[in-house]
N, C-alpha and C. Protein backbone atom coordinates (compact mmCIF):
# COMPACT_ATOMS: atom_id res chain seq x y z
N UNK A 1 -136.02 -38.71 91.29
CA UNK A 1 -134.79 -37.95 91.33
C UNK A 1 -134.85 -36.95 92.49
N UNK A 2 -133.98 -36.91 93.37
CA UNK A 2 -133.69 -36.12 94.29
C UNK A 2 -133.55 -34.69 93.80
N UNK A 3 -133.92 -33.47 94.93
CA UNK A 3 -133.79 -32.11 94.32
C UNK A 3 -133.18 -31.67 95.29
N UNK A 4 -132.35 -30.58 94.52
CA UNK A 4 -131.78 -29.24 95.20
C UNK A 4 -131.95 -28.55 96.53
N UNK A 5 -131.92 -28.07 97.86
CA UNK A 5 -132.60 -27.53 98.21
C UNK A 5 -132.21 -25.35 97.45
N UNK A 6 -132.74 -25.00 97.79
CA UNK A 6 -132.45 -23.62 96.87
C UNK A 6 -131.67 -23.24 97.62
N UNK A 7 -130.43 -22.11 97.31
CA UNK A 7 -129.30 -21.21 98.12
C UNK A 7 -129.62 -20.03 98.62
N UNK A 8 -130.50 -20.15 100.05
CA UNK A 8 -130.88 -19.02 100.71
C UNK A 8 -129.54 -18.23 101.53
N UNK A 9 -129.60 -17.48 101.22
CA UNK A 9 -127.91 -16.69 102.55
C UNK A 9 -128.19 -16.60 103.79
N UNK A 10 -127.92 -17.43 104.53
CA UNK A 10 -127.74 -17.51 105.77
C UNK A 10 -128.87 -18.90 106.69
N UNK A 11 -129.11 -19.74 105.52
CA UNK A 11 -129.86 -20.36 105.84
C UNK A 11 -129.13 -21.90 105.13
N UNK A 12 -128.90 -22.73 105.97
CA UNK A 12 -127.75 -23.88 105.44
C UNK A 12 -128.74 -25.00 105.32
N UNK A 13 -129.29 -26.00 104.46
CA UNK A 13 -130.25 -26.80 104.10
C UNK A 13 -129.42 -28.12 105.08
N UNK A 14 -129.51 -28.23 106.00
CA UNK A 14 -128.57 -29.74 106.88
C UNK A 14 -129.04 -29.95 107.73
N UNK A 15 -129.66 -31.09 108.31
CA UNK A 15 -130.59 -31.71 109.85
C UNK A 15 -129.36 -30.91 110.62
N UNK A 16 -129.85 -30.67 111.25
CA UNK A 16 -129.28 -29.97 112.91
C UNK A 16 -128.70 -28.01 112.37
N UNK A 17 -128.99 -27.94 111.51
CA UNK A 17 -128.90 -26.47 111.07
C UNK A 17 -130.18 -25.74 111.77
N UNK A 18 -129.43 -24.34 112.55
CA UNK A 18 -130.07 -23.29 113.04
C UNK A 18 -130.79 -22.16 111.86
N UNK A 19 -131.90 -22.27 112.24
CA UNK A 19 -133.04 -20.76 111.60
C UNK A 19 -133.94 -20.52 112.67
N UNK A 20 -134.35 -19.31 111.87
CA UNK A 20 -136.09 -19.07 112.63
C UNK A 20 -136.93 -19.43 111.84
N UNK A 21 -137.87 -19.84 112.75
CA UNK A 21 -139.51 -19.86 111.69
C UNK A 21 -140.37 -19.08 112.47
N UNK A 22 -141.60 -18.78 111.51
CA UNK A 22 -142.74 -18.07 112.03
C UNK A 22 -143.85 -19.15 112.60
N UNK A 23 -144.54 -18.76 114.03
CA UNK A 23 -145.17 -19.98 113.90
C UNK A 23 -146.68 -19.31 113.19
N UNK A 24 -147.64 -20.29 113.24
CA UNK A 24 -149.08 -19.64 113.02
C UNK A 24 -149.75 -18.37 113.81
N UNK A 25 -149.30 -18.48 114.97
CA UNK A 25 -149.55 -16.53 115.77
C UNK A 25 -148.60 -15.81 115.36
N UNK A 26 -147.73 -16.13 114.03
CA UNK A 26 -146.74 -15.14 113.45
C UNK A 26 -146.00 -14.33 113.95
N UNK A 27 -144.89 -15.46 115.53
CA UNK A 27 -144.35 -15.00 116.22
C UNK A 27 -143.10 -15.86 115.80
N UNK A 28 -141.28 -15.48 115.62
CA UNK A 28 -140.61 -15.79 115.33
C UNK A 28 -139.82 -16.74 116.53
N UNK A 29 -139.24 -17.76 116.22
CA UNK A 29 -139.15 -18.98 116.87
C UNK A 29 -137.57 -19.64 116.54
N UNK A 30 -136.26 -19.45 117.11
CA UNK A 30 -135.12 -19.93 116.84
C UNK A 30 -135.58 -21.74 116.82
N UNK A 31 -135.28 -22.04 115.67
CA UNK A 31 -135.55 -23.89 115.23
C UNK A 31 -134.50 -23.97 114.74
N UNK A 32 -134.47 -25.74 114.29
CA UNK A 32 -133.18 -26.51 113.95
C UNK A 32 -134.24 -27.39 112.78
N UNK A 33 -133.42 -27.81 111.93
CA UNK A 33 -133.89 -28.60 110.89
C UNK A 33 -133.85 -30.09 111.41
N UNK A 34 -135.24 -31.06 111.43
CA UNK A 34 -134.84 -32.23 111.95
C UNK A 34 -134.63 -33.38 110.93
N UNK A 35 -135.55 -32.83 109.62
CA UNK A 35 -135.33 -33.89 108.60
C UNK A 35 -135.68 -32.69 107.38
N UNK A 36 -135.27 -33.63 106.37
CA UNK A 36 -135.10 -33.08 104.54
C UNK A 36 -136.34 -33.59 104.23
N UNK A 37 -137.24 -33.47 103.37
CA UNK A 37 -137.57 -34.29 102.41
C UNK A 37 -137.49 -33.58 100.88
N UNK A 38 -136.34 -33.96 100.70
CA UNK A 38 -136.15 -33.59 99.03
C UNK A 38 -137.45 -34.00 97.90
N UNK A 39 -137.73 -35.27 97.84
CA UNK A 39 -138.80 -35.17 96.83
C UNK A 39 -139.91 -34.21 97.01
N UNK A 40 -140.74 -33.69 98.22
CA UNK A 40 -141.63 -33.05 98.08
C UNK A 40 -141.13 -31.56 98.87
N UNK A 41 -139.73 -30.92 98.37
CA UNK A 41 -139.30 -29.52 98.97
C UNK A 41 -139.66 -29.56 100.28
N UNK A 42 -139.42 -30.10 100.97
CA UNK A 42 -139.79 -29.48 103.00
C UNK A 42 -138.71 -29.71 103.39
N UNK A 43 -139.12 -28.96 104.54
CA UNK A 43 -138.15 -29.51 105.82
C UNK A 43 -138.88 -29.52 107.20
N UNK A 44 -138.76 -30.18 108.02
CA UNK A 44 -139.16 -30.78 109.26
C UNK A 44 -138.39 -29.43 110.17
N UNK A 45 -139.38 -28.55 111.09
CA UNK A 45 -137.93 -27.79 111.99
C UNK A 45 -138.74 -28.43 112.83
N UNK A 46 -138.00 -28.41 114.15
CA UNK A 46 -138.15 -28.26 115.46
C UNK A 46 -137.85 -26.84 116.12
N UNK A 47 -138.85 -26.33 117.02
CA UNK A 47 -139.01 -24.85 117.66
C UNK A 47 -138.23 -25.47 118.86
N UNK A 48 -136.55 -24.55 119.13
CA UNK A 48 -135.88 -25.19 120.23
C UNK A 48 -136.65 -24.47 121.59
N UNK A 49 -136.67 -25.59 122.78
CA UNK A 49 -136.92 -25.37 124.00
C UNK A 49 -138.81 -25.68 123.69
N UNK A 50 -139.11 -26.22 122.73
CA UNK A 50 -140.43 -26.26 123.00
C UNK A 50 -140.17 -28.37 122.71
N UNK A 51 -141.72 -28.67 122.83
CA UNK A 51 -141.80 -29.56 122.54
C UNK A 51 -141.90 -30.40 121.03
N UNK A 52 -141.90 -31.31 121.28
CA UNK A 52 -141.79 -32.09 119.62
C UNK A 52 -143.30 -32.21 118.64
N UNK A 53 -144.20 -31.94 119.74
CA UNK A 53 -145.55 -32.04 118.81
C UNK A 53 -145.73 -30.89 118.33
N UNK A 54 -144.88 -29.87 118.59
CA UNK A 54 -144.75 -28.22 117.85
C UNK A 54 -144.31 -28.66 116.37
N UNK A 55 -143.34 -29.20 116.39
CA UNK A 55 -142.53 -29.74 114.87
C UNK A 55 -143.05 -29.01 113.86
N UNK A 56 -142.58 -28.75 112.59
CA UNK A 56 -143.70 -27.81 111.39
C UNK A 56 -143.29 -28.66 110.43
N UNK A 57 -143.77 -28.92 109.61
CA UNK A 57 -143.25 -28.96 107.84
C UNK A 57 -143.50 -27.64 107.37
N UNK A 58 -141.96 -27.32 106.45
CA UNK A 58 -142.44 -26.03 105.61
C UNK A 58 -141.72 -25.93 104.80
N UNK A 59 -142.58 -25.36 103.12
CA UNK A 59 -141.47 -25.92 102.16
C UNK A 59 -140.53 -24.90 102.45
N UNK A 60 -139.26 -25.45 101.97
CA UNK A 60 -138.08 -24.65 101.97
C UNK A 60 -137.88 -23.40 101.11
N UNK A 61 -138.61 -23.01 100.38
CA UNK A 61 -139.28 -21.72 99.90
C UNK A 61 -139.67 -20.58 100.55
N UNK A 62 -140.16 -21.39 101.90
CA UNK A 62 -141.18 -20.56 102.65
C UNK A 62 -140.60 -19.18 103.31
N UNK A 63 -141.29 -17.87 103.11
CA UNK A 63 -141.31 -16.63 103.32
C UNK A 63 -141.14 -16.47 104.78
N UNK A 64 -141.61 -17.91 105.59
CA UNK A 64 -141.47 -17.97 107.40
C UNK A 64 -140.44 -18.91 107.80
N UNK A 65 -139.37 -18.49 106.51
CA UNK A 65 -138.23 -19.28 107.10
C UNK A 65 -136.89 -17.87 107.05
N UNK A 66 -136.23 -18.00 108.31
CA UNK A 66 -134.90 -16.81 107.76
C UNK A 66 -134.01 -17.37 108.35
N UNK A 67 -132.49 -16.90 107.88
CA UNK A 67 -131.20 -17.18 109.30
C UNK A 67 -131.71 -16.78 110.43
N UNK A 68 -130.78 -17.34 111.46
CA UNK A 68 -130.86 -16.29 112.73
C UNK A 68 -129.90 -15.39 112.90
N UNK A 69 -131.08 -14.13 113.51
CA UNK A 69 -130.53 -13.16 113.55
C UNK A 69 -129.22 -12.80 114.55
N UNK A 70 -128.46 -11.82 114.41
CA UNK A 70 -126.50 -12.04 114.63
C UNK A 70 -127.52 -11.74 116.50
N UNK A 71 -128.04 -11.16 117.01
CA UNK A 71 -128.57 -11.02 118.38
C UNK A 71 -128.89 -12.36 119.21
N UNK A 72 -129.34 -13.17 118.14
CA UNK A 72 -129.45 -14.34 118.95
C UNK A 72 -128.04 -15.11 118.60
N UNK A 73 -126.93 -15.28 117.61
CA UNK A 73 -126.06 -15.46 117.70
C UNK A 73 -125.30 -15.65 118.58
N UNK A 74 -125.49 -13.97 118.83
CA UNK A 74 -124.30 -13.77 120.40
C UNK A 74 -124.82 -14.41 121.22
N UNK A 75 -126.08 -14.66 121.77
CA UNK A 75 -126.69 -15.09 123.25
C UNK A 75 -125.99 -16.30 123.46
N UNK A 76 -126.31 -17.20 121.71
CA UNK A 76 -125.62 -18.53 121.78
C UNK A 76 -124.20 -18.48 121.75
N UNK A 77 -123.21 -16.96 121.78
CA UNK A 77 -121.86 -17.25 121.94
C UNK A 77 -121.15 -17.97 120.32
N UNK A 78 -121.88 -18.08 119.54
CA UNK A 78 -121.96 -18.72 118.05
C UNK A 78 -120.97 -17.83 117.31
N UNK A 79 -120.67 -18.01 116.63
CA UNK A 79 -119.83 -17.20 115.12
C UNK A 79 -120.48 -16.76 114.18
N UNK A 80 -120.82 -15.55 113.59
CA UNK A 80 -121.06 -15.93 112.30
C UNK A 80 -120.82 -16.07 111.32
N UNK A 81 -121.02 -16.60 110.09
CA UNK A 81 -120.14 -16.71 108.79
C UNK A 81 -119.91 -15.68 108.67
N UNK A 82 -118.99 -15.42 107.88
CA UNK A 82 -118.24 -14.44 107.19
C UNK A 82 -119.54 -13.46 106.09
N UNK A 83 -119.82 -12.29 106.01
CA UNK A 83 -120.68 -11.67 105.21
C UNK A 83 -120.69 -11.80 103.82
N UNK A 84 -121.34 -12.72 102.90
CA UNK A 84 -121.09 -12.45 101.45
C UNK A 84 -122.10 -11.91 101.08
N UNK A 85 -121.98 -10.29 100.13
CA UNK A 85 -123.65 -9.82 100.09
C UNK A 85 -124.10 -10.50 98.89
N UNK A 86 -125.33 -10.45 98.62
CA UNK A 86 -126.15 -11.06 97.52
C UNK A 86 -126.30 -10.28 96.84
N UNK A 87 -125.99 -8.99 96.67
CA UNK A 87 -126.26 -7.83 95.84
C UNK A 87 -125.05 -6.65 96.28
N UNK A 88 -124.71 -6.32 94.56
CA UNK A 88 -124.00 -5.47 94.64
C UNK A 88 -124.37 -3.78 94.41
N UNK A 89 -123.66 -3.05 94.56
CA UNK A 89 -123.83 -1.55 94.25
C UNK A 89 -124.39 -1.28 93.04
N UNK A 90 -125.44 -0.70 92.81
CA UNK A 90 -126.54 -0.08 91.21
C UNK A 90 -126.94 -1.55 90.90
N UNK A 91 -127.13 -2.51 92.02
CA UNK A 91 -128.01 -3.46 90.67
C UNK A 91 -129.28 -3.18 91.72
N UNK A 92 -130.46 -3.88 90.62
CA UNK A 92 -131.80 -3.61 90.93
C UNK A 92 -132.30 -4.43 91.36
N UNK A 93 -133.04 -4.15 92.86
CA UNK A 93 -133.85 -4.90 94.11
C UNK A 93 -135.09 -4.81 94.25
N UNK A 94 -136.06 -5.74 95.09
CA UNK A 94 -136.41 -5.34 95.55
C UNK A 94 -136.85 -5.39 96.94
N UNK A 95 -137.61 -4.47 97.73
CA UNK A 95 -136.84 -3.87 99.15
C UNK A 95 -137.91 -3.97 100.05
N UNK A 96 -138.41 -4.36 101.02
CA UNK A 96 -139.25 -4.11 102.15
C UNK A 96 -139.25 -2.66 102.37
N UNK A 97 -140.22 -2.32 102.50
CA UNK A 97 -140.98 -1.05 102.80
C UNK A 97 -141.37 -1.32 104.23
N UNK A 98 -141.84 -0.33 105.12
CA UNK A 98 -142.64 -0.15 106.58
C UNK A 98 -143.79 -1.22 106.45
N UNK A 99 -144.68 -1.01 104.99
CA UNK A 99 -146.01 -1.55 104.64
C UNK A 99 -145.29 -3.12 104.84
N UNK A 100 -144.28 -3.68 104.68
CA UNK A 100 -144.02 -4.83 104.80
C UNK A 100 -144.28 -5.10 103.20
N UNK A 101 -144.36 -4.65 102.22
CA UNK A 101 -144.72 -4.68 100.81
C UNK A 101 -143.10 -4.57 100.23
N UNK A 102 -142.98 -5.10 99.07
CA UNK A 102 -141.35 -5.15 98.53
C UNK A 102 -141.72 -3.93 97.51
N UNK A 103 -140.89 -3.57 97.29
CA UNK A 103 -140.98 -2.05 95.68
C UNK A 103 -139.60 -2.20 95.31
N UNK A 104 -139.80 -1.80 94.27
CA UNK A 104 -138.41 -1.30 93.01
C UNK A 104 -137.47 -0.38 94.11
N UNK A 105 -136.12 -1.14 93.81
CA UNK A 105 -135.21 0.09 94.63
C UNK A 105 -133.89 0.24 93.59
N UNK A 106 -132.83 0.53 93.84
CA UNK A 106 -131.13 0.65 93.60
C UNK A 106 -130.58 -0.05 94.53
N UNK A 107 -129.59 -0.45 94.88
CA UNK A 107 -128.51 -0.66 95.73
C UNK A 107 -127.72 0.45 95.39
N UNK A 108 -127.48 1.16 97.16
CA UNK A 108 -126.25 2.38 96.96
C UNK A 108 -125.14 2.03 97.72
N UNK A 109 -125.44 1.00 98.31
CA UNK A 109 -124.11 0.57 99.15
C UNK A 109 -124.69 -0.65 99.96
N UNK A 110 -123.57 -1.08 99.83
CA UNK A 110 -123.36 -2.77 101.17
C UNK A 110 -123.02 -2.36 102.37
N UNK A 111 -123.44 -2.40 103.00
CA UNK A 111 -122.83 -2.08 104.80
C UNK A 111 -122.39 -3.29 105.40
N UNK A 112 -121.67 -3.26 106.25
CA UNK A 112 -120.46 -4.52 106.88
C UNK A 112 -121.69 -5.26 107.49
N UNK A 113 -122.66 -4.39 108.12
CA UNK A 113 -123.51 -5.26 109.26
C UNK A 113 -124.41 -5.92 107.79
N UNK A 114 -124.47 -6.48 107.46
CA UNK A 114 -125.36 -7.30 106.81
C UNK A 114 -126.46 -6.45 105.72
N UNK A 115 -126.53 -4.94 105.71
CA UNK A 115 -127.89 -4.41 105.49
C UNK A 115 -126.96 -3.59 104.29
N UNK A 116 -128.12 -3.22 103.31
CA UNK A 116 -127.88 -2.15 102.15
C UNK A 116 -128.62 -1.04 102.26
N UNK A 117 -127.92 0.12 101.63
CA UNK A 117 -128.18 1.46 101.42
C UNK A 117 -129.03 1.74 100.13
N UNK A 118 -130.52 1.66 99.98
CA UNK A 118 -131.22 1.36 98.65
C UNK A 118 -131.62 3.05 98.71
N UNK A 119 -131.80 2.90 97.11
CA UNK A 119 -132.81 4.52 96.95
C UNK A 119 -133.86 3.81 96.54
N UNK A 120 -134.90 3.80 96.47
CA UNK A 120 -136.23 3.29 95.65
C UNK A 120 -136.53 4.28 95.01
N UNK A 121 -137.76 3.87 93.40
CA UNK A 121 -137.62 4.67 92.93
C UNK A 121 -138.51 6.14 92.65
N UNK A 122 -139.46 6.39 94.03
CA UNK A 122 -139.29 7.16 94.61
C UNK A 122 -138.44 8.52 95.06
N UNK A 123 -137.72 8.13 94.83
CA UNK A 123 -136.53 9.12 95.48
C UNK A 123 -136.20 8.41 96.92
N UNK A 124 -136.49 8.04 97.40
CA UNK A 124 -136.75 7.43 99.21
C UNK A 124 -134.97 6.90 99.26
N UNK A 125 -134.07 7.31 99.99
CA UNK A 125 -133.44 6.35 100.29
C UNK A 125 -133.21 5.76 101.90
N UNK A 126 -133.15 4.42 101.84
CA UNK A 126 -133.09 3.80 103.60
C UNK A 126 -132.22 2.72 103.56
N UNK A 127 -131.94 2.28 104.46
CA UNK A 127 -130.93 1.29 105.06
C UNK A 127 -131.98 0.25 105.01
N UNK A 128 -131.72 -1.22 104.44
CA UNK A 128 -132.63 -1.94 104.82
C UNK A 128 -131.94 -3.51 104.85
N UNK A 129 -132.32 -4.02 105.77
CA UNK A 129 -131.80 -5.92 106.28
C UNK A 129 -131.40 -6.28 104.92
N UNK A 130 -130.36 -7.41 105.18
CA UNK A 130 -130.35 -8.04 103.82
C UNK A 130 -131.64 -9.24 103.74
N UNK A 131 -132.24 -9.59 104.99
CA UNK A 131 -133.18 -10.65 104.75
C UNK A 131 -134.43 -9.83 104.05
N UNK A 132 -134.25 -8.30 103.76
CA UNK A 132 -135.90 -8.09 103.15
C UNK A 132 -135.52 -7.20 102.21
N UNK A 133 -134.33 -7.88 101.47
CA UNK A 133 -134.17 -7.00 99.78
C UNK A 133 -134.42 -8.86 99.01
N UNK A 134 -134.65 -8.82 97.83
CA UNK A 134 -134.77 -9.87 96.80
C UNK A 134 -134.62 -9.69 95.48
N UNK A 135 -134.26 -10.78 94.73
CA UNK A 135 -134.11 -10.12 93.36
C UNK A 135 -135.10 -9.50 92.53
N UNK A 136 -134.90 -8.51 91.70
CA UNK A 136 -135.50 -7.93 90.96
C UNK A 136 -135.95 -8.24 89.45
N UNK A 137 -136.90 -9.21 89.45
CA UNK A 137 -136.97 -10.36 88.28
C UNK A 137 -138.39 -9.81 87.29
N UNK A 138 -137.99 -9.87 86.04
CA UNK A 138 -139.51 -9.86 85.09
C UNK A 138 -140.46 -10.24 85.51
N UNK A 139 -140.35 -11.89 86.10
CA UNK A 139 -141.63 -11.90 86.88
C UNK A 139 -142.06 -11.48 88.21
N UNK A 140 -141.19 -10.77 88.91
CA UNK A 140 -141.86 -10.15 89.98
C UNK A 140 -142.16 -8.52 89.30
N UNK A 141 -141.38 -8.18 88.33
CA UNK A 141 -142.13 -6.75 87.73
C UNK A 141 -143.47 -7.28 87.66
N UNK A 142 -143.81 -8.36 86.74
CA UNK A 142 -145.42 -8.74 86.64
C UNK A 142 -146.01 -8.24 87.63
N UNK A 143 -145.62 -9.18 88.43
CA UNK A 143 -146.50 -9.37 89.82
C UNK A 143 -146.57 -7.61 90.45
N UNK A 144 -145.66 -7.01 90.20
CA UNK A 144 -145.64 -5.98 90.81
C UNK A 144 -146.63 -5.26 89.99
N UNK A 145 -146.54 -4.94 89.00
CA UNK A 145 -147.66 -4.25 87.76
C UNK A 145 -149.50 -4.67 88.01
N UNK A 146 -149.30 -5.61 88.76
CA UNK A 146 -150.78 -6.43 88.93
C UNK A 146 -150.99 -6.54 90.17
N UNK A 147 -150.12 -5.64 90.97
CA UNK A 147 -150.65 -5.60 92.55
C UNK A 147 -151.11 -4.73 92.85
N UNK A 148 -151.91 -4.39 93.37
CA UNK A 148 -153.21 -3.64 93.69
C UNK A 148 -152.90 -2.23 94.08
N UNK A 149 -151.65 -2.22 94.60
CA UNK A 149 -151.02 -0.89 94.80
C UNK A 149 -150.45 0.04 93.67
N UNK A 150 -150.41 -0.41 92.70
CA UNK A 150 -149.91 0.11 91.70
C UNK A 150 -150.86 0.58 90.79
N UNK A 151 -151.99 1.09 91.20
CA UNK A 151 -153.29 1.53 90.59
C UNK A 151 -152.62 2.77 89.62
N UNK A 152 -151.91 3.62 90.31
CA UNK A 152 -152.10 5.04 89.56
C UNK A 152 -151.41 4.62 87.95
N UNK A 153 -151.85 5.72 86.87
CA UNK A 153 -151.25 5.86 86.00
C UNK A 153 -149.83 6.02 85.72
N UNK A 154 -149.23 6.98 86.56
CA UNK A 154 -148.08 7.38 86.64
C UNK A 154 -146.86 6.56 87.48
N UNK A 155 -147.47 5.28 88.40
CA UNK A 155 -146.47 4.29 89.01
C UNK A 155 -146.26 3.04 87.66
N UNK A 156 -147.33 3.00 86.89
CA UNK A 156 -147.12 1.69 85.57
C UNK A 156 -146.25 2.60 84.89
N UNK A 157 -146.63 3.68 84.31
CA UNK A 157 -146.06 4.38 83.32
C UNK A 157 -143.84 4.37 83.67
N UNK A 158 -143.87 4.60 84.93
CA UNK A 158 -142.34 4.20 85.85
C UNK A 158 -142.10 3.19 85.86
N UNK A 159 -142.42 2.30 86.17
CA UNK A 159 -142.39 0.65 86.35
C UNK A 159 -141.90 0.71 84.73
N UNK A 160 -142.96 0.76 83.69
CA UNK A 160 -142.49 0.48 82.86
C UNK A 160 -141.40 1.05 81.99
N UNK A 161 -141.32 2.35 82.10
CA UNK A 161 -140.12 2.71 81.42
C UNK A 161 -138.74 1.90 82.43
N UNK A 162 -138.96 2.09 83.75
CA UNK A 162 -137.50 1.02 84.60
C UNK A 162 -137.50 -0.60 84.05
N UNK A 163 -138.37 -1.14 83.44
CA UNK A 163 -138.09 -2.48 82.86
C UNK A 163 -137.55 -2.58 81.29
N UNK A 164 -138.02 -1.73 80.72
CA UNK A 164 -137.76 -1.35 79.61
C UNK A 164 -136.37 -0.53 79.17
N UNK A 165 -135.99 0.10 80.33
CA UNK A 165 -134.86 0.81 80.49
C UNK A 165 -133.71 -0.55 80.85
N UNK A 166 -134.51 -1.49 81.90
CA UNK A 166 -133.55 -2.55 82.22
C UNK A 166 -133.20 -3.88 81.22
N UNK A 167 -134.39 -3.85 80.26
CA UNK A 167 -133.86 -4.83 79.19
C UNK A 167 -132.98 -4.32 78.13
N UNK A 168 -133.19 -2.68 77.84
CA UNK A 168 -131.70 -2.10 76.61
C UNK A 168 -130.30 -2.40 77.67
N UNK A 169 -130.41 -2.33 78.71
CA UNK A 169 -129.07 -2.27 79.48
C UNK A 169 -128.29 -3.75 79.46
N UNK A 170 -129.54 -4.78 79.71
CA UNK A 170 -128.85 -6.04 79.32
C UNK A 170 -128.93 -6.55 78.17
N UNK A 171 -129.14 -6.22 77.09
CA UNK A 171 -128.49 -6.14 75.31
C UNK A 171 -127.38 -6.37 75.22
């Protein structure tokens, strides 16, 4: 049985569709999709202006896949879709930090250019891409509760009253 590819925003699952990828020197690379393979989640890009033995497989999951950004857009003279955000005002994210690490935030606002106005819960509030907010899921609380950064007493003790606070709300 054939699968899905997943609904990334700004990233269209179709041979000849524009993204970036990261290559292995974890330098970002405008590519085109050359083939699907649905049974085992990939996709084939090609890195444009390079050669074909560059080619990658990477599952379509992958963290080194994004749209391209509206800068390279313009160069190509391109359009871009119309903005639909993935997140609205007070629901719960989570957000790229400087550390390149995601944390618990808010949404305080959608901005036209693509990016949201988060508070984390911190107090911190910043403007941040829509490619480095994600949903805010039980199992990434896990993951978040069991990441190494979250040593102190007083960041679980938060964490957990904000999950606990977030399951009476959806009752």
């Amino acid at each position: 049985m054939s699968k899905t590819p997943p609904n990334r925003r700004g990233i269209k699952f179709e041979v000849g569709a524009a993204l970036e990828a990261r290559d292995s020197l974890k330098n970002w690379y405008v590519a085109n999709i050359e083939k699907i393979d649905h049974e085992n989640e990939k996709i084939l890009i090609h890195y444009r202006q390079w050669s074909h033995r560059y080619d990658e497989w990477f599952d379509w999951a992958s963290p080194y896949l994004r749209p391209v950004e509206r800068v390279q857009l313009r160069r190509e003279g391109r359009q871009e879709d119309s903005f639909i955000p993935g997140f609205h005002v007070n629901d719960k994210i989570l957000a790229s930090w400087s550390d390149c690490r995601f944390y618990p935030a808010k949404v305080l606002a959608v901005n036209k250019d693509e990016s949201y106005t988060v508070k984390f819960y911190d107090g911190v509030i910043q403007t941040v891409k829509g490619i480095h907010v994600k949903p805010f899921t039980k199992e990434v609380y896990f993951a978040f509760l069991s990441h190494s950064c979250c040593t102190s007493i007083s960041v679980l003790i938060l964490a957990f009253s904000l999950f606990t606070h977030s399951l009476i709300l959806t009752k």
